[in-house]
Protein backbone atom coordinates (compact mmCIF):
# COMPACT_ATOMS: atom_id res chain seq x y z
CA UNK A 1 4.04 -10.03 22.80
CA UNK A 2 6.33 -12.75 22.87
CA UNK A 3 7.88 -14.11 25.78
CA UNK A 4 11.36 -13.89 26.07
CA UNK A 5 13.99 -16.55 26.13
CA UNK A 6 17.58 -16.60 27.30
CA UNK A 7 19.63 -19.86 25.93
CA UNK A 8 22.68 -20.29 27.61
CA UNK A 9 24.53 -23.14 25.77
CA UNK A 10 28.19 -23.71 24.63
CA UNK A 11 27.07 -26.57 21.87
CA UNK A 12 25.92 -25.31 18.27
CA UNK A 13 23.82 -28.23 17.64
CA UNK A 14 21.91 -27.90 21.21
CA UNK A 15 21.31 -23.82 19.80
CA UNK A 16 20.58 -24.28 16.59
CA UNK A 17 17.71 -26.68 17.67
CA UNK A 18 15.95 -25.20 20.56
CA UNK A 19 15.72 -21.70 17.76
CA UNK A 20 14.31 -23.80 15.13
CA UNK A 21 11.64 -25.22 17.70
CA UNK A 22 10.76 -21.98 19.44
CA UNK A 23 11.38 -19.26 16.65
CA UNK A 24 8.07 -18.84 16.27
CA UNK A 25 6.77 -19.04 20.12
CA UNK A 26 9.34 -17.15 21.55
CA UNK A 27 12.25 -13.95 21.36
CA UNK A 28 15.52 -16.01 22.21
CA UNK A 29 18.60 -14.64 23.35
CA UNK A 30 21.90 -16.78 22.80
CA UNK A 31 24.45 -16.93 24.74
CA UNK A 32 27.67 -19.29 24.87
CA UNK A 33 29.12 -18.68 28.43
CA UNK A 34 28.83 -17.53 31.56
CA UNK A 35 30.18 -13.83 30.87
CA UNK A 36 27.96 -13.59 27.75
CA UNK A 37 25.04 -14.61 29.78
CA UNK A 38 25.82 -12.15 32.90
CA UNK A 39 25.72 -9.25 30.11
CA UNK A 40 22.47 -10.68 28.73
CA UNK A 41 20.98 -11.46 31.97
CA UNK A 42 21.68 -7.67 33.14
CA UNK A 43 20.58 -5.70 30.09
CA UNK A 44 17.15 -7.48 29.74
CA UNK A 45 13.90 -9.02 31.42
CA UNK A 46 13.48 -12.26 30.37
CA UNK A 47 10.33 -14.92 31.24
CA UNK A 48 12.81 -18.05 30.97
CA UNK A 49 15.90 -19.11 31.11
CA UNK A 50 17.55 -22.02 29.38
CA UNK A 51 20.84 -23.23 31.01
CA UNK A 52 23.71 -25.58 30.70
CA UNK A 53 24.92 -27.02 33.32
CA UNK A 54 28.59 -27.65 32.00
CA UNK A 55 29.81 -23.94 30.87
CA UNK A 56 33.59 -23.17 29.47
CA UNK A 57 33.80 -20.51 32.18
CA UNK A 58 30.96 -21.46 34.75
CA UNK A 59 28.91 -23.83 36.24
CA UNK A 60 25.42 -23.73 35.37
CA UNK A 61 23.79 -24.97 38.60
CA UNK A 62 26.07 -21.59 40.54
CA UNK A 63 24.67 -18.99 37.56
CA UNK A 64 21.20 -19.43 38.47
CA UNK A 65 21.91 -18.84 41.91
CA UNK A 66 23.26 -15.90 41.33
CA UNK A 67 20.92 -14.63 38.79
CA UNK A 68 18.10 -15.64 41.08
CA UNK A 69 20.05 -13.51 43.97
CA UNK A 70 19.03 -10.22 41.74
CA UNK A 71 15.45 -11.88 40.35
CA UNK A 72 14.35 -14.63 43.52
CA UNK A 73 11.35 -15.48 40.50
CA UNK A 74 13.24 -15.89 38.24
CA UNK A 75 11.62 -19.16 36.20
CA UNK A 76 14.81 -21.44 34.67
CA UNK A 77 15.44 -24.85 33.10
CA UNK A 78 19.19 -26.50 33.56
CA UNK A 79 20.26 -28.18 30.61
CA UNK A 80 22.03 -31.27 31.60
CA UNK A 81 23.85 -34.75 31.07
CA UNK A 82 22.61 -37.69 32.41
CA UNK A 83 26.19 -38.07 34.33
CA UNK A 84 24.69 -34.84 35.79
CA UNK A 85 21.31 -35.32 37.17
CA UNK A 86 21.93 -35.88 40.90
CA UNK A 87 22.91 -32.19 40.94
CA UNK A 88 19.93 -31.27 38.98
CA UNK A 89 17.70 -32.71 40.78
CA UNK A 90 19.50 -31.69 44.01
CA UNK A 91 18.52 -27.71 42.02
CA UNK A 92 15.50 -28.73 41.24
CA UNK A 93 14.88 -28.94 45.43
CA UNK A 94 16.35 -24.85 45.28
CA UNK A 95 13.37 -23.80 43.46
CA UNK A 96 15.06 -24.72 39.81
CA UNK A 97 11.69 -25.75 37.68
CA UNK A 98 12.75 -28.43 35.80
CA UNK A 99 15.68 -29.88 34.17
CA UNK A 100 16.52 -31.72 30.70
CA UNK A 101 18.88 -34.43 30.12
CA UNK A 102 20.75 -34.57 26.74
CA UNK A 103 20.67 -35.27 24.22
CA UNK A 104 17.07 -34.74 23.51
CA UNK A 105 14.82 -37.38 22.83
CA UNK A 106 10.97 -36.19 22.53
CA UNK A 107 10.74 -32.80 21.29
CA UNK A 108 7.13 -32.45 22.16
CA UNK A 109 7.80 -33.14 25.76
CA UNK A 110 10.88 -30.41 25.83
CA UNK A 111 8.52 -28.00 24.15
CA UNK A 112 5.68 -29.06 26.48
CA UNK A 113 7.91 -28.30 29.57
CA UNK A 114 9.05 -25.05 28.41
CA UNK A 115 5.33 -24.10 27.71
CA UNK A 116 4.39 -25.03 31.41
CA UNK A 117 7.96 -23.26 32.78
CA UNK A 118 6.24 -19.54 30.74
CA UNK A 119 2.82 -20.16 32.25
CA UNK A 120 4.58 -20.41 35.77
CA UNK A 121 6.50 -17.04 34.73
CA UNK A 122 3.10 -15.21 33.70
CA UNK A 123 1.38 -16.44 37.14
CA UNK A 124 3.95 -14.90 38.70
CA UNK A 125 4.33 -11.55 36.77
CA UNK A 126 0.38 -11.58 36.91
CA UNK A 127 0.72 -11.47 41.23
CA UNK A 128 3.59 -9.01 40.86
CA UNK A 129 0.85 -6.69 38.61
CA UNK A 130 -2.23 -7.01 40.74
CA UNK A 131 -0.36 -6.06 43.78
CA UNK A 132 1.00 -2.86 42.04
CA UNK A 133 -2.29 -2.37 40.86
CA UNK A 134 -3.78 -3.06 44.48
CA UNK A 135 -1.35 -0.56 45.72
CA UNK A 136 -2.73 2.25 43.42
CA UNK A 137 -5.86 1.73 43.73
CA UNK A 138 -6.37 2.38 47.88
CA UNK A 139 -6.83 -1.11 48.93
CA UNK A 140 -9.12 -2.46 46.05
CA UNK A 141 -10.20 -6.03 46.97
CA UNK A 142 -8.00 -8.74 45.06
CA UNK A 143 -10.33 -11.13 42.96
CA UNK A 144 -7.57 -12.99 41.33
CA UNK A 145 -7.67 -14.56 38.20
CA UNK A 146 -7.50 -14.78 34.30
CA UNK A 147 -9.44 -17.55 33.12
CA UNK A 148 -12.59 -16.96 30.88
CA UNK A 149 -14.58 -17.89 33.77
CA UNK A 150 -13.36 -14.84 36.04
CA UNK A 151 -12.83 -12.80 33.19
CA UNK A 152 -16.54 -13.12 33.15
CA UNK A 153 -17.28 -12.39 36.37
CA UNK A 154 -15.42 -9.18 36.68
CA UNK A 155 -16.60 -7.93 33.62
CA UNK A 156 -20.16 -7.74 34.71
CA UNK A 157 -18.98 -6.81 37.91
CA UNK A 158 -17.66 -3.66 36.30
CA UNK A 159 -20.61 -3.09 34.19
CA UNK A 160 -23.12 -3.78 37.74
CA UNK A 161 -20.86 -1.76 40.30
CA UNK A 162 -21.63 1.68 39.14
CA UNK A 163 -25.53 0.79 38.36
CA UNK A 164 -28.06 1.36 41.71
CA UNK A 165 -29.72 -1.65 41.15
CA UNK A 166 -29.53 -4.64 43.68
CA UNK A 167 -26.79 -7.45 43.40
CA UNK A 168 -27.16 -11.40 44.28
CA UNK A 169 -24.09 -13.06 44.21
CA UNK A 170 -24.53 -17.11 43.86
CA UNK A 171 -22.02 -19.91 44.31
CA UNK A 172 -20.25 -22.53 46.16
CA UNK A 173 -18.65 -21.60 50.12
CA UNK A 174 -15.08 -20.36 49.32
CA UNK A 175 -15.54 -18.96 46.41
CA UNK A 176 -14.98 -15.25 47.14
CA UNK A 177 -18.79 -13.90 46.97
CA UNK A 178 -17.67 -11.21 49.94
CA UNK A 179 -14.75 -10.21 48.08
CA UNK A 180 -17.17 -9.49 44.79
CA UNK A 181 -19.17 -7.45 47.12
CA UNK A 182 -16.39 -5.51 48.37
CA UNK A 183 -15.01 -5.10 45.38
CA UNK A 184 -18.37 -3.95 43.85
CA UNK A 185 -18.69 -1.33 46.68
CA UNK A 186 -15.25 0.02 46.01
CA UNK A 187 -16.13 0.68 41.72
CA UNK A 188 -19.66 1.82 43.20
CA UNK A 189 -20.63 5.37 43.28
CA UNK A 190 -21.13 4.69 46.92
CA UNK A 191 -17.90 3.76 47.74
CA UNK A 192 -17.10 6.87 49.54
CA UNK A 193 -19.88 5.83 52.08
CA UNK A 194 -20.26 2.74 54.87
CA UNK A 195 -20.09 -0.87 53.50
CA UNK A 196 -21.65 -2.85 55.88
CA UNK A 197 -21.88 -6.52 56.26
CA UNK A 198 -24.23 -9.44 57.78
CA UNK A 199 -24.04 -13.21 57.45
CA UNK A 200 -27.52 -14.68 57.96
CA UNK A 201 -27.15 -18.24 58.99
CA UNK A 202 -25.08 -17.49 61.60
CA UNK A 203 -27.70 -15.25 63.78
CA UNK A 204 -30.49 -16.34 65.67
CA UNK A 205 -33.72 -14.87 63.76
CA UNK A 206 -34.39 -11.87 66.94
CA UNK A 207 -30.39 -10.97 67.03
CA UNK A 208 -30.76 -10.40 63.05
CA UNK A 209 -33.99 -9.03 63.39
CA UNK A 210 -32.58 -6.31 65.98
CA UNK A 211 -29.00 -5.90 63.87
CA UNK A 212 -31.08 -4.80 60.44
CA UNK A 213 -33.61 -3.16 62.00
CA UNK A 214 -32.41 -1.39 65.32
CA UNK A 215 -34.35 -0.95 68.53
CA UNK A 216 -35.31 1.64 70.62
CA UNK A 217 -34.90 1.77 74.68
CA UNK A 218 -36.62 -1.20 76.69
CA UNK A 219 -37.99 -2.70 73.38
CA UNK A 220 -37.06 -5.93 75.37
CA UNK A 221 -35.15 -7.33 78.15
CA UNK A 222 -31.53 -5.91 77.72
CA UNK A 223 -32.37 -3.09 75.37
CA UNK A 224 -30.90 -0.53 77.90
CA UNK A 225 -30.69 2.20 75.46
CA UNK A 226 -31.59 2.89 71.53
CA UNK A 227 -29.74 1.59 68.95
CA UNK A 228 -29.35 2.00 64.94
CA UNK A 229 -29.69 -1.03 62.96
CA UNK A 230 -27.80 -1.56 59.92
CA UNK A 231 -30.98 -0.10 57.43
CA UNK A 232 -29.45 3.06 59.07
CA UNK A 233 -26.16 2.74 59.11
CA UNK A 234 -26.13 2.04 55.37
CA UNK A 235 -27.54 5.12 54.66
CA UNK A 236 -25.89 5.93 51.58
CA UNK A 237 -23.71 2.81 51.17
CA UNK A 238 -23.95 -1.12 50.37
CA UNK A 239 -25.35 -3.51 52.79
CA UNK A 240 -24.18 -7.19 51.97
CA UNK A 241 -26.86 -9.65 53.40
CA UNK A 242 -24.13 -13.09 53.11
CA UNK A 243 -26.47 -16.34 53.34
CA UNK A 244 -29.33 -14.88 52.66
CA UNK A 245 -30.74 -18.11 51.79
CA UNK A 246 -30.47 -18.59 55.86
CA UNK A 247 -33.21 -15.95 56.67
CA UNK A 248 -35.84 -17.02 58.34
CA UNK A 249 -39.68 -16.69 56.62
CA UNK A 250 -40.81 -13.84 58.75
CA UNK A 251 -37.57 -12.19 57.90
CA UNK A 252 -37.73 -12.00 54.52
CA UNK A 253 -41.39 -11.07 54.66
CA UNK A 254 -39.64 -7.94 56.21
CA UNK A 255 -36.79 -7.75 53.85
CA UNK A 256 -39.33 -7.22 50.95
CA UNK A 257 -41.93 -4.51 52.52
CA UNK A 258 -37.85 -2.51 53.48
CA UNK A 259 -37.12 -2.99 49.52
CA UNK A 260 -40.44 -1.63 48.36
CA UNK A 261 -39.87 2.09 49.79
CA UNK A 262 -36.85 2.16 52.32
CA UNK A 263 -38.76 2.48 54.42
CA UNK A 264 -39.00 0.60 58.41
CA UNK A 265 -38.98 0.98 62.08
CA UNK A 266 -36.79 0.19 64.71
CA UNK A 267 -38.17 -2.52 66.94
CA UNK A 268 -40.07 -1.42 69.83
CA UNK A 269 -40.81 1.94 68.04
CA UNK A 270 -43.96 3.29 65.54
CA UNK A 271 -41.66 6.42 63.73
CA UNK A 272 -40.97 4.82 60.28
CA UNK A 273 -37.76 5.69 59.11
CA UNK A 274 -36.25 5.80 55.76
CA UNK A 275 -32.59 4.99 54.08
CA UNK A 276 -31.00 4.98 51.12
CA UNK A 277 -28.58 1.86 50.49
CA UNK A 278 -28.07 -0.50 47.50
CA UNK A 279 -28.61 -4.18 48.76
CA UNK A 280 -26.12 -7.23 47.66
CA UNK A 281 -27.02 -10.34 48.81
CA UNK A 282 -25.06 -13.91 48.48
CA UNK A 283 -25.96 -17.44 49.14
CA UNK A 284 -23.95 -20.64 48.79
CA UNK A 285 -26.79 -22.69 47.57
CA UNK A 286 -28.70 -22.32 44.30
CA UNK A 287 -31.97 -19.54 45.56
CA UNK A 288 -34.43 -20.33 42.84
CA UNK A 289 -34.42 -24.33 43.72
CA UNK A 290 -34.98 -23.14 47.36
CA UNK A 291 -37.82 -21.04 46.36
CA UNK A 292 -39.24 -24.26 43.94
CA UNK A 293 -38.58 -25.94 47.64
CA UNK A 294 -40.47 -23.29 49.20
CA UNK A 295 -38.22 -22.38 51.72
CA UNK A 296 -37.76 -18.72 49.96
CA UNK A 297 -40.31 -16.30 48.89
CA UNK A 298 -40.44 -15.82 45.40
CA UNK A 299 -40.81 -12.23 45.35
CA UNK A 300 -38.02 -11.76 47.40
CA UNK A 301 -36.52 -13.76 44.83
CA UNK A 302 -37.40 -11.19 42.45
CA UNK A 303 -36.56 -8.44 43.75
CA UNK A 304 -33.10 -9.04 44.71
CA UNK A 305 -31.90 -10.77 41.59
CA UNK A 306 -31.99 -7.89 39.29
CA UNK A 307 -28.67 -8.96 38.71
CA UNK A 308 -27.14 -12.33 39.56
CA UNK A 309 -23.71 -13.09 39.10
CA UNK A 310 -22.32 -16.56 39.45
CA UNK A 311 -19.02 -16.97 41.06
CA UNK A 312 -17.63 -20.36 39.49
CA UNK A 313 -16.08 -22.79 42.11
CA UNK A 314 -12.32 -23.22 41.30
CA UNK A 315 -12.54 -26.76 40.06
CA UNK A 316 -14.11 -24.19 36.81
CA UNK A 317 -11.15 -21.74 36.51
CA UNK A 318 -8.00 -24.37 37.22
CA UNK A 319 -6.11 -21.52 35.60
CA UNK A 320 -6.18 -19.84 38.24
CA UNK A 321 -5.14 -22.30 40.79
CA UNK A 322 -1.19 -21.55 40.64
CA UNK A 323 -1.31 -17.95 40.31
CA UNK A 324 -3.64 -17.51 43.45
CA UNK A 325 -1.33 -20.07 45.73
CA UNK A 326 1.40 -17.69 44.77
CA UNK A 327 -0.42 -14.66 46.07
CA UNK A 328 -0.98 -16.94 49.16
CA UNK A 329 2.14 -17.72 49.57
CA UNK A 330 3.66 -14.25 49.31
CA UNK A 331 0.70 -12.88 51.78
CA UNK A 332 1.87 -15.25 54.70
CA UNK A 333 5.31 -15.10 53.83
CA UNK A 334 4.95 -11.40 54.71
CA UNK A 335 2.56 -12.12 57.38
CA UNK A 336 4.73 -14.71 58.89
CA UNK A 337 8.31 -13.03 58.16
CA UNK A 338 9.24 -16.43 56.09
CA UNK A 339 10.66 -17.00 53.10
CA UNK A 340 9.08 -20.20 51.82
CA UNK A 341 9.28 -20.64 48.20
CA UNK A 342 9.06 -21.02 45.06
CA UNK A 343 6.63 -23.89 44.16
CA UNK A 344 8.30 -26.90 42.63
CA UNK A 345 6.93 -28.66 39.87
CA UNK A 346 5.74 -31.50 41.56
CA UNK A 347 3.94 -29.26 44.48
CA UNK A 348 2.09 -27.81 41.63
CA UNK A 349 1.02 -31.02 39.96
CA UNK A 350 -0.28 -31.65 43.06
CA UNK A 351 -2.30 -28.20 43.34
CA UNK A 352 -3.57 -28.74 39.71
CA UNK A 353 -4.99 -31.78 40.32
CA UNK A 354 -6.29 -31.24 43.48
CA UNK A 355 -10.69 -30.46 42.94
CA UNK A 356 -10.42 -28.07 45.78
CA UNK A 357 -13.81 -28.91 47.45
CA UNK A 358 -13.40 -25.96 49.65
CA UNK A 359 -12.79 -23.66 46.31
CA UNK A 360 -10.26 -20.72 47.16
CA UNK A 361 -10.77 -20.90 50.91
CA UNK A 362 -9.50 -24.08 50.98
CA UNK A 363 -6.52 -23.69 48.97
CA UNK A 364 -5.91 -20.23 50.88
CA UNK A 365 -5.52 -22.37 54.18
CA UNK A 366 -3.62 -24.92 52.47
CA UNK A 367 -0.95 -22.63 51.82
CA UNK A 368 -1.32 -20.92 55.44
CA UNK A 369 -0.67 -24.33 56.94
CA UNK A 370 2.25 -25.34 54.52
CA UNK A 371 3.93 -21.27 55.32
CA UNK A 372 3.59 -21.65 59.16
CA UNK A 373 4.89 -25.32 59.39
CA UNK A 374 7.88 -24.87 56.95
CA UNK A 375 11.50 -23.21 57.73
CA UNK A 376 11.98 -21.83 54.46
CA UNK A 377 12.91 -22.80 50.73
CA UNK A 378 11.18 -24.54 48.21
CA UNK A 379 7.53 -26.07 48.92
CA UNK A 380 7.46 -29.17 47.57
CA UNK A 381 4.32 -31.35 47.43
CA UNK A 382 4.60 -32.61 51.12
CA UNK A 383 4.88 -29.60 52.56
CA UNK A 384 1.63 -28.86 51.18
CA UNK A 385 -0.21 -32.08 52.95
CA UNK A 386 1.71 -34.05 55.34
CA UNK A 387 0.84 -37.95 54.08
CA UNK A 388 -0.45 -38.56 57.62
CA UNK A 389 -3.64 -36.43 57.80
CA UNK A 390 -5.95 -37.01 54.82
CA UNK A 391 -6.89 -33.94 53.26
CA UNK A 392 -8.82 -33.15 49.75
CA UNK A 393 -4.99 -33.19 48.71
CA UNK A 394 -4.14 -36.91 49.30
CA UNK A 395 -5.93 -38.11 46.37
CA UNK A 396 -3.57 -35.45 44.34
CA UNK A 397 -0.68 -37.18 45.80
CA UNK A 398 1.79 -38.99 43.73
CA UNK A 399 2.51 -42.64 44.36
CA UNK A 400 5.70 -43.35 46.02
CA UNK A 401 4.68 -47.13 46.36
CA UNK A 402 5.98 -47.96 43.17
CA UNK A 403 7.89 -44.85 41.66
CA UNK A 404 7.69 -44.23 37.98
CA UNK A 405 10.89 -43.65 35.79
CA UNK A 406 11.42 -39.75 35.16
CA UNK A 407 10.09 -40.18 31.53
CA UNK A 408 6.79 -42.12 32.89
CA UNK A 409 6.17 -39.79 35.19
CA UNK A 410 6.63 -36.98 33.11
CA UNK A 411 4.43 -38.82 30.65
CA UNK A 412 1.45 -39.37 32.99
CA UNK A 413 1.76 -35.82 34.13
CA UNK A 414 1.06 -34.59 30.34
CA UNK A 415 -1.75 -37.10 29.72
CA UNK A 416 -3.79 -36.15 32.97
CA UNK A 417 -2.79 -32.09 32.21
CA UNK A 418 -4.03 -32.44 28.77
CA UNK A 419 -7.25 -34.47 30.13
CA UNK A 420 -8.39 -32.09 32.71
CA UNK A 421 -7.19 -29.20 30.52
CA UNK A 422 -9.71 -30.23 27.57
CA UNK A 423 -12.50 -30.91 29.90
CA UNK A 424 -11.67 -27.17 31.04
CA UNK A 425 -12.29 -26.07 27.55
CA UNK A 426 -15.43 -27.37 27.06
CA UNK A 427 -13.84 -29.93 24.27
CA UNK A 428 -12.52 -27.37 22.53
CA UNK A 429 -8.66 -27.75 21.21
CA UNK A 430 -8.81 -23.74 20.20
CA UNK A 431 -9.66 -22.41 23.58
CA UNK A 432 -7.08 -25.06 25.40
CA UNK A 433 -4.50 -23.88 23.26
CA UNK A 434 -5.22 -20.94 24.89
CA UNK A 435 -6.38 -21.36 28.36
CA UNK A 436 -2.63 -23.81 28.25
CA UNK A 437 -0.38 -21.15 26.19
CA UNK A 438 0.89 -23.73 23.92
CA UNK A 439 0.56 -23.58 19.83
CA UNK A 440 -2.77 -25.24 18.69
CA UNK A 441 -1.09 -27.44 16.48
CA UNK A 442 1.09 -28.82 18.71
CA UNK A 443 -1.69 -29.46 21.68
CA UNK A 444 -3.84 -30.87 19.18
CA UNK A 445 -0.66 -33.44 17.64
CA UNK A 446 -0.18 -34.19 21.72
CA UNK A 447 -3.90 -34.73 22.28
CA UNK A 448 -4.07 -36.76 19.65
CA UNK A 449 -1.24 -38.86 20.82
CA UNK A 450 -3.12 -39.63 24.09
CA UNK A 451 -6.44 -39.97 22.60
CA UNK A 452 -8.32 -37.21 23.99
CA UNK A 453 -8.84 -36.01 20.05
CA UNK A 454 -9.67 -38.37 17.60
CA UNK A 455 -10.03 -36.14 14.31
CA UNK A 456 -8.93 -32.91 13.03
């Protein structure tokens, strides 16, 4: 479906051009003043809107306030002279997402900024869906995210979840492996039953021991009366072993003979006991090179990668950057009783070119921080890192040394987007047309132009 355009624009010329260049891209909506707008505005749902600033009956900068009084996401572009741009800029600061001065000059970069103002309105609209889908669906953990690379993930697990065969979740610290194996509990046929949950490297080997396994009364010093272990209290749900890279030897040698049958004993006791659970297990560093290393048994191995899924680090699915900072920033908002927001363009430049060592945790926290520190209103890139604490951020950071001209900046911003966007696509222009939302032609002509493609 096409994404819907409101032009709000008093000049024939300015009209007549933005249809020709979007007729294809878009469903626009003209209107020539403030009252035709209002109408227009009211009767429909649209994912952009195009304003003038200078209107026969109203002032441009004042209509998207009040429009974004009834829609606070509401995603708009002012349409301005250069006589005008102190006041644009001054909107841009309300949450406006960009402006344009006319008469205009580069085509490609209008279209280019219109492109990146829809895929802005889709992250949002994306949030808004999830949580309505979150809220029908009892508390479903939220793995958000659209790019191929999640797309992936989900998809298998959907086709693992309802399958009682044992999970192992692989990939970077941050990257949500505990809320895949939520998330496969809740689409399980187990999800009815306990979910249960033990991270590995951060027990000494006895504690763990005694956790999985339970102990009976005056197994050892302490043990003043019997108690289940976790083997038990899965008993017809999912136990998540997080880190299970972390075990120690003798512990895995007892993982495997509980795998073979379900079967153990509590510690201190010689009644075996048996228990039906499905295993998932996650570890942030790669398990077969440990067991090449020969710090992991390689039947273990085996036997708990029947199915491994790979949860990419989000340097792998920048797609997704924007949209989960918004869900961020709503969740503390709420959390905190604030009303910080929207993003502005530059804060997510910033976010986009960040590599996010930390993967989702670290963005998550990035947006805590920037939530509790701030009163309210826009977050603008230095609300996100404060210049005087280095942070994964800084190197994201534009330079303020030596400030570029709007039209260099603007400039750079494209090259680097289009850089990073076809490394993202594994060089190809099809799949960043895509990933990006803009035509393939016209990525391919503005690739070209930067020499990131060569040939057709």
């Amino acid at each position: 479906m096409l994404p819907k355009i409101l032009v709000v624009d008093d000049d024939r010329h300015t009209r007549t051009l933005l249809e020709r260049l979007l007729a294809n891209s878009a469903k626009l909506s003209m209107a020539t003043d403030g009252a035709e707008a209002r109408r227009l505005f009211a009767d429909d749902d649209f994912h952009l809107v195009l304003m003038d600033q200078c209107l026969p009956d109203a002032n441009g900068i004042d209509l998207l306030r009040e429009f974004r009084v009834r829609r606070p996401r509401l995603v708009a572009i002012l349409m301005t002279g250069f006589a005008d741009v102190r006041d644009a800029v001054a909107a841009v600061r309300e949450g406006l997402f960009d402006y344009l001065t006319k008469p205009f000059e580069d085509l490609e970069a209008l279209e280019a900024v219109i492109g990146k103002a829809l895929e802005l309105d889709r992250a949002y609209r994306e949030i808004d869906g999830l949580r309505a889908q979150l809220a029908s669906e009892s508390g479903q953990p939220a793995l958000i995210g659209q790019s191929l690379a999640m797309e992936r993930v989900l998809g298998q697990i959907r086709q693992v979840a309802g399958l009682d065969t044992t999970v192992l979740l692989e990939g970077e610290s941050g990257t949500g492996k505990d809320l895949a194996a939520k998330l496969i509990h809740t689409l399980s046929t187990r999800a009815d039953k306990p979910f249960l949950e033990v991270n590995c490297g951060g027990l000494p080997e006895t504690l763990l021991e005694s956790l999985l396994f339970g102990y009976e009364k005056g197994a050892f010093t302490g043990a003043g009366q019997a108690n289940a272990g976790y083997f038990e209290k899965a008993h017809g749900g999912n136990l998540f072993l997080d880190e299970i890279a972390d075990m120690s030897p003798k512990l895995q040698s007892s993982l495997l003979r509980v795998l073979q049958d379900h079967s153990f004993t509590r510690i201190g006791s010689t009644h075996l006991r048996k228990a039906d659970f499905r295993l998932i297990c996650a570890t942030n560093r790669p398990l077969l090179a440990e067991v090449k290393a020969g710090r992991f048994r390689e039947d273990l191995y085996y036997r708990i990668a029947v199915v491994a899924v790979r949860m990419p680090p989000l340097r792998e699915r920048a797609g997704d950057i924007v949209p989960l900072a918004m869900h961020f920033l709503d969740h503390y908002n709420n959390k905190f009783g604030k009303a910080c927001g929207p993003l502005t363009p530059a804060a997510v430049q910033v976010l986009e070119a960040c590599r996010w060592e930390g993967n989702v945790r670290q963005l998550q926290h990035c947006i805590e921080r920037a939530v509790a520190l701030h009163v309210g209103g826009p977050l603008d890139h230095t609300h996100l890192c404060p210049l005087d604490e280095p942070t994964g951020l800084a190197a994201a950071m534009p330079d303020t040394s030596a400030p570029l001209g709007y039209q260099e900046a603007r400039a750079a911003f494209e090259r680097d987007y289009l850089r990073r966007l076809f490394d993202q696509a594994g060089g190809n222009v099809s799949e960043a047309a895509r990933l990006s939302g803009i035509p393939r032609q016209n990525l391919y002509v503005r690739m070209k132009r930067w020499g990131i493609v060569t040939e057709k």
